[in-house]
PDB file of N, CA and C in Angstrom:
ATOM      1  N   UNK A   1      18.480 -23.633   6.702  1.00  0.00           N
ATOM      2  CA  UNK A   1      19.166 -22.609   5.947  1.00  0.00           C
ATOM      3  C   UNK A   1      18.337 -21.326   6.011  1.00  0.00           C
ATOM      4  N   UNK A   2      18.982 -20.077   6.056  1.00  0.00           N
ATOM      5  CA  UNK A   2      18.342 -19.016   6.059  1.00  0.00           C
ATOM      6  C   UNK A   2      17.638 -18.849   5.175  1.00  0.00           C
ATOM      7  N   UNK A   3      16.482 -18.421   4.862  1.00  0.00           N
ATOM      8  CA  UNK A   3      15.656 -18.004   3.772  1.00  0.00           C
ATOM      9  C   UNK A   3      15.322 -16.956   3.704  1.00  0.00           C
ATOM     10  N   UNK A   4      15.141 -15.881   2.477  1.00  0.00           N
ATOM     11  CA  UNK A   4      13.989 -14.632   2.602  1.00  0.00           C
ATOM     12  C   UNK A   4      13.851 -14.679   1.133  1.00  0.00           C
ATOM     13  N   UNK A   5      12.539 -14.390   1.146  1.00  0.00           N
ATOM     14  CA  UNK A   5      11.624 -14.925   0.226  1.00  0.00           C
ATOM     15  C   UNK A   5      10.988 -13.094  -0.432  1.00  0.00           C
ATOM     16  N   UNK A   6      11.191 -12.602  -1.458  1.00  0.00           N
ATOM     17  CA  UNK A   6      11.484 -10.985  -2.238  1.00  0.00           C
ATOM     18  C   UNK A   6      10.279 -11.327  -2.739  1.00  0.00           C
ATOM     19  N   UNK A   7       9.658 -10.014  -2.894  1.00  0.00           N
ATOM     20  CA  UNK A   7       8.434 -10.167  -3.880  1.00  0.00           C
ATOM     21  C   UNK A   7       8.801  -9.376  -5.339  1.00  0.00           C
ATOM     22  N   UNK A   8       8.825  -9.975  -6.103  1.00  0.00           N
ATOM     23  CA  UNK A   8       9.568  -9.363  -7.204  1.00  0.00           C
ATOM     24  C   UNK A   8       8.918  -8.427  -8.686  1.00  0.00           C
ATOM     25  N   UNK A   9       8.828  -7.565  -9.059  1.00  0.00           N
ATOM     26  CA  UNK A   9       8.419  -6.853 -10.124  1.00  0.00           C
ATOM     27  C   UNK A   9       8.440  -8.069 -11.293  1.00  0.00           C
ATOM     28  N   UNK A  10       7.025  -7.981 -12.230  1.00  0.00           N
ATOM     29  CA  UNK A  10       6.777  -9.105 -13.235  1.00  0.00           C
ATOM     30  C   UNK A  10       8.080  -8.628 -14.640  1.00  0.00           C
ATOM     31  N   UNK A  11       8.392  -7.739 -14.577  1.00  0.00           N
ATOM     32  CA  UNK A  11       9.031  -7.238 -15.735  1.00  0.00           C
ATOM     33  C   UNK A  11      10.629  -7.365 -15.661  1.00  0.00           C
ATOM     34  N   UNK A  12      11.096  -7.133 -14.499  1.00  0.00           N
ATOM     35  CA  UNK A  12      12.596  -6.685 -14.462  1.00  0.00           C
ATOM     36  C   UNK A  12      12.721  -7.670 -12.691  1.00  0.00           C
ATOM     37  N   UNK A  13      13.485  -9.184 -13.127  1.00  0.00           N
ATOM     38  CA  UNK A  13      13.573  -9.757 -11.866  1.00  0.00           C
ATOM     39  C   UNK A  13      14.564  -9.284 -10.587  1.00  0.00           C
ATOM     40  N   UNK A  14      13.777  -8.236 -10.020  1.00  0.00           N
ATOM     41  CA  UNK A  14      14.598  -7.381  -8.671  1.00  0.00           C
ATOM     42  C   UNK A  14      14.259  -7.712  -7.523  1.00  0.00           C
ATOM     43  N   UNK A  15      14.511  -7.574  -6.226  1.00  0.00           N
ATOM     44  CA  UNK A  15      14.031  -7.697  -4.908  1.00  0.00           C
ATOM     45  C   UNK A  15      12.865  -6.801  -4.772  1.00  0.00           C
ATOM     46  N   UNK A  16      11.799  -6.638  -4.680  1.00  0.00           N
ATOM     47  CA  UNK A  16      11.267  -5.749  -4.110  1.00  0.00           C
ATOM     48  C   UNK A  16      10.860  -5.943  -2.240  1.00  0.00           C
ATOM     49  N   UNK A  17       9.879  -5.914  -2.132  1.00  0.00           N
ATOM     50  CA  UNK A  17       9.333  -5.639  -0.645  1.00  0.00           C
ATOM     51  C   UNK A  17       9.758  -7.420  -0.122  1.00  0.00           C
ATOM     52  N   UNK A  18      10.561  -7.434   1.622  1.00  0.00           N
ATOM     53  CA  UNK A  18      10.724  -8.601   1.918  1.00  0.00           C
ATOM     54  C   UNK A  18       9.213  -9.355   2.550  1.00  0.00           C
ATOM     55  N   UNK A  19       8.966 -10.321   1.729  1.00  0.00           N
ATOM     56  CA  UNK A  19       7.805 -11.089   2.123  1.00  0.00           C
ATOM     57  C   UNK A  19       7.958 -11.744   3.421  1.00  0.00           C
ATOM     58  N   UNK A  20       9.084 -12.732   3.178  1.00  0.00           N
ATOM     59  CA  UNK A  20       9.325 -13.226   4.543  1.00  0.00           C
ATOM     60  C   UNK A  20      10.444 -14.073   4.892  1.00  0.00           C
ATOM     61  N   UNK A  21      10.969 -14.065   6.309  1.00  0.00           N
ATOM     62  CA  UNK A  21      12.524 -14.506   6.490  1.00  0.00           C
ATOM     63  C   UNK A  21      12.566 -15.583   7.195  1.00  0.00           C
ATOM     64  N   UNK A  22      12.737 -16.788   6.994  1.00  0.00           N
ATOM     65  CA  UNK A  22      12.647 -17.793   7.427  1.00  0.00           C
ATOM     66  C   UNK A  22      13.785 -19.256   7.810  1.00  0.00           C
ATOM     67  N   UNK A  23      13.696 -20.397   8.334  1.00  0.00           N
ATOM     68  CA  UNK A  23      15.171 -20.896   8.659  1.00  0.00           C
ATOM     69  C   UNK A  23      14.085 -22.170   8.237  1.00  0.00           C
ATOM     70  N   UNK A  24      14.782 -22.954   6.987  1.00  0.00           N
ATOM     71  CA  UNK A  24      14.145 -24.394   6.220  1.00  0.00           C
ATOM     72  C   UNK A  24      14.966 -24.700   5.484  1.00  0.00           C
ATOM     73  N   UNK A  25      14.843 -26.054   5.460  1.00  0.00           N
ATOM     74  CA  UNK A  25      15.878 -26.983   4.875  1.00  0.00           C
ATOM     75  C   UNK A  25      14.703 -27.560   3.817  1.00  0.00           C
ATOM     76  N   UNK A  26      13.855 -26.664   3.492  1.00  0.00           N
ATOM     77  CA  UNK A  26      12.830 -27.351   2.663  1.00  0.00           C
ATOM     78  C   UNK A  26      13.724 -26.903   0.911  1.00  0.00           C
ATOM     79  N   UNK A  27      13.729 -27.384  -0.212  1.00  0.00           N
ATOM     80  CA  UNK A  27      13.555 -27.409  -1.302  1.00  0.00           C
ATOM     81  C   UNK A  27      13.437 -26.669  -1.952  1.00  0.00           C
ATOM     82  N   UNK A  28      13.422 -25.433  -1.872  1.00  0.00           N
ATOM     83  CA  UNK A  28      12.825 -24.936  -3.197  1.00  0.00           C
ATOM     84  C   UNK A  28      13.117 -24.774  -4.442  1.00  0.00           C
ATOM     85  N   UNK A  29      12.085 -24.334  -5.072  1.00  0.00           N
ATOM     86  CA  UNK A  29      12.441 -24.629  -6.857  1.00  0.00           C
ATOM     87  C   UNK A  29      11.643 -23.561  -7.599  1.00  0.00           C
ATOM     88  N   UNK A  30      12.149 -22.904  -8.689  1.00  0.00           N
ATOM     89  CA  UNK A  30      11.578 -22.068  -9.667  1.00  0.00           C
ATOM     90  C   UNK A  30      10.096 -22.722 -10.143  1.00  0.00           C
ATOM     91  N   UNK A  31       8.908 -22.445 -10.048  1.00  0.00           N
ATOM     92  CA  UNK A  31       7.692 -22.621  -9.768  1.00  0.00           C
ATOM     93  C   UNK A  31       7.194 -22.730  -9.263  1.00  0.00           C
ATOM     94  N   UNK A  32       7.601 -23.084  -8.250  1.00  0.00           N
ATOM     95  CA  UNK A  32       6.533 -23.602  -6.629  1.00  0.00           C
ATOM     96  C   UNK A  32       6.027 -22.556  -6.791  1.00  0.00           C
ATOM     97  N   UNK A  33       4.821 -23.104  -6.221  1.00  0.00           N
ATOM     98  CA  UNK A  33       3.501 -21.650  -5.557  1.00  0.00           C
ATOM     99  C   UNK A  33       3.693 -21.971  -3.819  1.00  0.00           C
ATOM    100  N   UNK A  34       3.268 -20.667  -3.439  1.00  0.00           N
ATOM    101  CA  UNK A  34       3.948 -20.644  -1.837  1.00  0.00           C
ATOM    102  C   UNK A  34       2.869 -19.755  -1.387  1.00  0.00           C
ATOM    103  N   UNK A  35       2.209 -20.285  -0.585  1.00  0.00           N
ATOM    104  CA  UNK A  35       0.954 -19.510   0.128  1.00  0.00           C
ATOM    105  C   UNK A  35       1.297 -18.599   1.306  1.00  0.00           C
ATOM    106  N   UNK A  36       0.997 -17.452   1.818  1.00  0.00           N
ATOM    107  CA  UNK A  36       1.316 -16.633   2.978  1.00  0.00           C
ATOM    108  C   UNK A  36       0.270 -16.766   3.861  1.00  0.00           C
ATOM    109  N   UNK A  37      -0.264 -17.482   4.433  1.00  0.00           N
ATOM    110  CA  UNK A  37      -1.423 -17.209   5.835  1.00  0.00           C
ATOM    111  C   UNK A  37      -1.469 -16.122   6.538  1.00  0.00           C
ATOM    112  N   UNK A  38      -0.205 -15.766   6.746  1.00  0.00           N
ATOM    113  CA  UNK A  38      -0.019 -14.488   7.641  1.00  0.00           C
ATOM    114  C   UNK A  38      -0.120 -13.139   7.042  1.00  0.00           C
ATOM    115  N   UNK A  39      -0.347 -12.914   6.187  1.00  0.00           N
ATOM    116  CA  UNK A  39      -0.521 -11.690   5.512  1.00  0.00           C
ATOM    117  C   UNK A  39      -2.311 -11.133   5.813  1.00  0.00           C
ATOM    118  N   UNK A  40      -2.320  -9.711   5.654  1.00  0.00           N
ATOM    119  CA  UNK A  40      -3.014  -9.405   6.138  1.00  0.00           C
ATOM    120  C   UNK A  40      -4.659 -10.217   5.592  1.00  0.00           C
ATOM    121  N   UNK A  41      -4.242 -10.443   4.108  1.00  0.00           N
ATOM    122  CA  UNK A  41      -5.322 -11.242   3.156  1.00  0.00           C
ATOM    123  C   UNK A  41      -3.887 -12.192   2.563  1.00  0.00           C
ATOM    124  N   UNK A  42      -4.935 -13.545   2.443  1.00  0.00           N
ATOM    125  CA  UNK A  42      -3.390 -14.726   2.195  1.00  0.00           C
ATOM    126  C   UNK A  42      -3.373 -14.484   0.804  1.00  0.00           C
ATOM    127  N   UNK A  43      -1.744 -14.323   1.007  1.00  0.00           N
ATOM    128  CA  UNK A  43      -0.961 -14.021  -0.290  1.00  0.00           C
ATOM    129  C   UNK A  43      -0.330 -15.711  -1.164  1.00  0.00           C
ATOM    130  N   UNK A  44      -0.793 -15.645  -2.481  1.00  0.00           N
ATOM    131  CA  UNK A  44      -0.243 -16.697  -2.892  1.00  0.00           C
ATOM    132  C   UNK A  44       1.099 -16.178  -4.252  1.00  0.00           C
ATOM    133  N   UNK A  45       2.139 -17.112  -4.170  1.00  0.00           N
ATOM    134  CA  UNK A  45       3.068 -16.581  -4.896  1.00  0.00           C
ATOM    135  C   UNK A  45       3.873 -17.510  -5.636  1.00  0.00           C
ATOM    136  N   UNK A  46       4.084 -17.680  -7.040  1.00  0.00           N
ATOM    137  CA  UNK A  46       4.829 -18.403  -7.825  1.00  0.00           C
ATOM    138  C   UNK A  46       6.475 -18.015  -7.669  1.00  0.00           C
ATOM    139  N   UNK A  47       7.209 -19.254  -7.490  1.00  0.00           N
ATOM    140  CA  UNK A  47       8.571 -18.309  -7.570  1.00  0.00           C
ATOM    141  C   UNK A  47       9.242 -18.780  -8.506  1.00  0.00           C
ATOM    142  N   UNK A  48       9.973 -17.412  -8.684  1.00  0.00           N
ATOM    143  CA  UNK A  48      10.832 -17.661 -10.134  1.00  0.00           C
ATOM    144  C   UNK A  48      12.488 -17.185 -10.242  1.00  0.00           C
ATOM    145  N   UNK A  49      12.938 -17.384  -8.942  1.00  0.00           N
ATOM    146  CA  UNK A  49      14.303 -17.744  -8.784  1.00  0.00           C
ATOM    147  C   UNK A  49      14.536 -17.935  -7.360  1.00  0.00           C
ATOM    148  N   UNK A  50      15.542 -18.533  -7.569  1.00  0.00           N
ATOM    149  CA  UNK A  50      16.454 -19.258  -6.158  1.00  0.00           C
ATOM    150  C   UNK A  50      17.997 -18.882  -6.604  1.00  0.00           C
ATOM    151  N   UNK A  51      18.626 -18.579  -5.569  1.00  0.00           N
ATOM    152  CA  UNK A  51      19.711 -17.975  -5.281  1.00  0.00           C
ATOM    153  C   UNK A  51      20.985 -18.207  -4.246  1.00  0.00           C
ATOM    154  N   UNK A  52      21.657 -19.194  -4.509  1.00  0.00           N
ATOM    155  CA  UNK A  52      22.015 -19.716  -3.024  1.00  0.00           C
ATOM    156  C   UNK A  52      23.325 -19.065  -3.159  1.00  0.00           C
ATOM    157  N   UNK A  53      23.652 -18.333  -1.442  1.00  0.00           N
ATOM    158  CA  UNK A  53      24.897 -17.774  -1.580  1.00  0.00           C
ATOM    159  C   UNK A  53      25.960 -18.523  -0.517  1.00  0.00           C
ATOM    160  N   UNK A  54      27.077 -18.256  -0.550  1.00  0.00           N
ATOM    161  CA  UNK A  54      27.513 -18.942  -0.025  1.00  0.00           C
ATOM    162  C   UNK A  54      29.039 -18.181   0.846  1.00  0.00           C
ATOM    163  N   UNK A  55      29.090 -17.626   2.013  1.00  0.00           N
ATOM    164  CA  UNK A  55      30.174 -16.713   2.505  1.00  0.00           C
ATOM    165  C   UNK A  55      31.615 -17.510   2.905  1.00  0.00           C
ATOM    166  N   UNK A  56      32.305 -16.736   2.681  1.00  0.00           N
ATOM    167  CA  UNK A  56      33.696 -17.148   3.093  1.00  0.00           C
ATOM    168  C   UNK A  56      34.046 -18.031   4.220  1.00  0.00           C
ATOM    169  N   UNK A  57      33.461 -17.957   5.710  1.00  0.00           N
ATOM    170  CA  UNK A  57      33.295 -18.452   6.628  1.00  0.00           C
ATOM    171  C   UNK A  57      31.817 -19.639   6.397  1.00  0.00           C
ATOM    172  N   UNK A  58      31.802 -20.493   5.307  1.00  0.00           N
ATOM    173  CA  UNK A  58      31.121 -21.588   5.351  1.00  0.00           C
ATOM    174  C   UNK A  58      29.162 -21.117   5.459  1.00  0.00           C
ATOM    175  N   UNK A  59      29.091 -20.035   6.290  1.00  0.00           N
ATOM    176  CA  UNK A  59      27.616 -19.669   6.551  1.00  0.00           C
ATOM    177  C   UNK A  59      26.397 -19.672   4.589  1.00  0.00           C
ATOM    178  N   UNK A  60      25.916 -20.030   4.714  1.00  0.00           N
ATOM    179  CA  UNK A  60      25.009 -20.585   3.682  1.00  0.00           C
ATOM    180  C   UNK A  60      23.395 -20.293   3.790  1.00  0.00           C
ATOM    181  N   UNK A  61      23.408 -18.985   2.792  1.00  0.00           N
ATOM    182  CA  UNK A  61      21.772 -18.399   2.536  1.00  0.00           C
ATOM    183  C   UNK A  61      21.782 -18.503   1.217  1.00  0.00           C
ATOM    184  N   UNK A  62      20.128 -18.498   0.975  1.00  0.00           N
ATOM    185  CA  UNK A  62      19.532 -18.212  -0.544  1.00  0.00           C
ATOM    186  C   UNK A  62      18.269 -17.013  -0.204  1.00  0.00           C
ATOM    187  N   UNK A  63      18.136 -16.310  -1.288  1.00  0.00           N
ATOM    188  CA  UNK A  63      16.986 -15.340  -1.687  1.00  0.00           C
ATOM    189  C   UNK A  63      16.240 -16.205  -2.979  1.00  0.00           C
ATOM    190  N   UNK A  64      15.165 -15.685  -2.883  1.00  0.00           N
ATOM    191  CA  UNK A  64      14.271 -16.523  -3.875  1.00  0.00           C
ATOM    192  C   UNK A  64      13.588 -14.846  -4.250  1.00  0.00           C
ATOM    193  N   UNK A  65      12.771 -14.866  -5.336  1.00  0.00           N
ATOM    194  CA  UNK A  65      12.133 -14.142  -6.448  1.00  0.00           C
ATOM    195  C   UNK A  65      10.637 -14.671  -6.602  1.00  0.00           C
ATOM    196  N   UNK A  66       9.982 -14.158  -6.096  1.00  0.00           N
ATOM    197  CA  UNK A  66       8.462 -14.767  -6.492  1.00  0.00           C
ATOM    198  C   UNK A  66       7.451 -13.523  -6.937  1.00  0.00           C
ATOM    199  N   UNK A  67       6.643 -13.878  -7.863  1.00  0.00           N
ATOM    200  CA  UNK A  67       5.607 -13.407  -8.385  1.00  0.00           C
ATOM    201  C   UNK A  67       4.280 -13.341  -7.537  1.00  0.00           C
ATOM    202  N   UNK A  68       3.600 -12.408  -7.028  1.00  0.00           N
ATOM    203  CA  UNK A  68       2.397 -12.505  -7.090  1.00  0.00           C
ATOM    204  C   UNK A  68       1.306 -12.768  -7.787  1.00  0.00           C
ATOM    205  N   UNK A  69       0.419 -14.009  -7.505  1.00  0.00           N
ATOM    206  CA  UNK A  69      -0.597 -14.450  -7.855  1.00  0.00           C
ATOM    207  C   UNK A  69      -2.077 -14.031  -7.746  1.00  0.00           C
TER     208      UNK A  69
END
């Protein structure tokens, strides 16, 4: 499933800057912590929403909301 993963403002839960866009059939869930390796210094991030959308033609993404740690 498509993924992109928002880094989100602690106050007001918005999209901010895209962390990262990815294709997983992994799980996710409101708390996981989710480590970035690839960032310039590894980024670790709590998330605190999941979002699954779902289009007319069957195609199936979620956005997630995570906090920096």
């Amino acid at each position: 499933m498509k993924t992109e993963i928002y880094e989100s403002d602690p106050f007001s839960p918005r999209k901010g800057r895209l962390i990262a866009s990815i294709n997983s059939e992994y799980r996710f869930e409101k708390g996981d912590e989710v480590f970035f390796d690839d960032e310039p210094s590894r980024l670790k991030v709590r998330l605190i929403s999941v979002q699954v959308h779902i289009k007319g033609d069957g195609d199936v993404y979620r956005d997630i909301l995570a906090l920096k740690l």
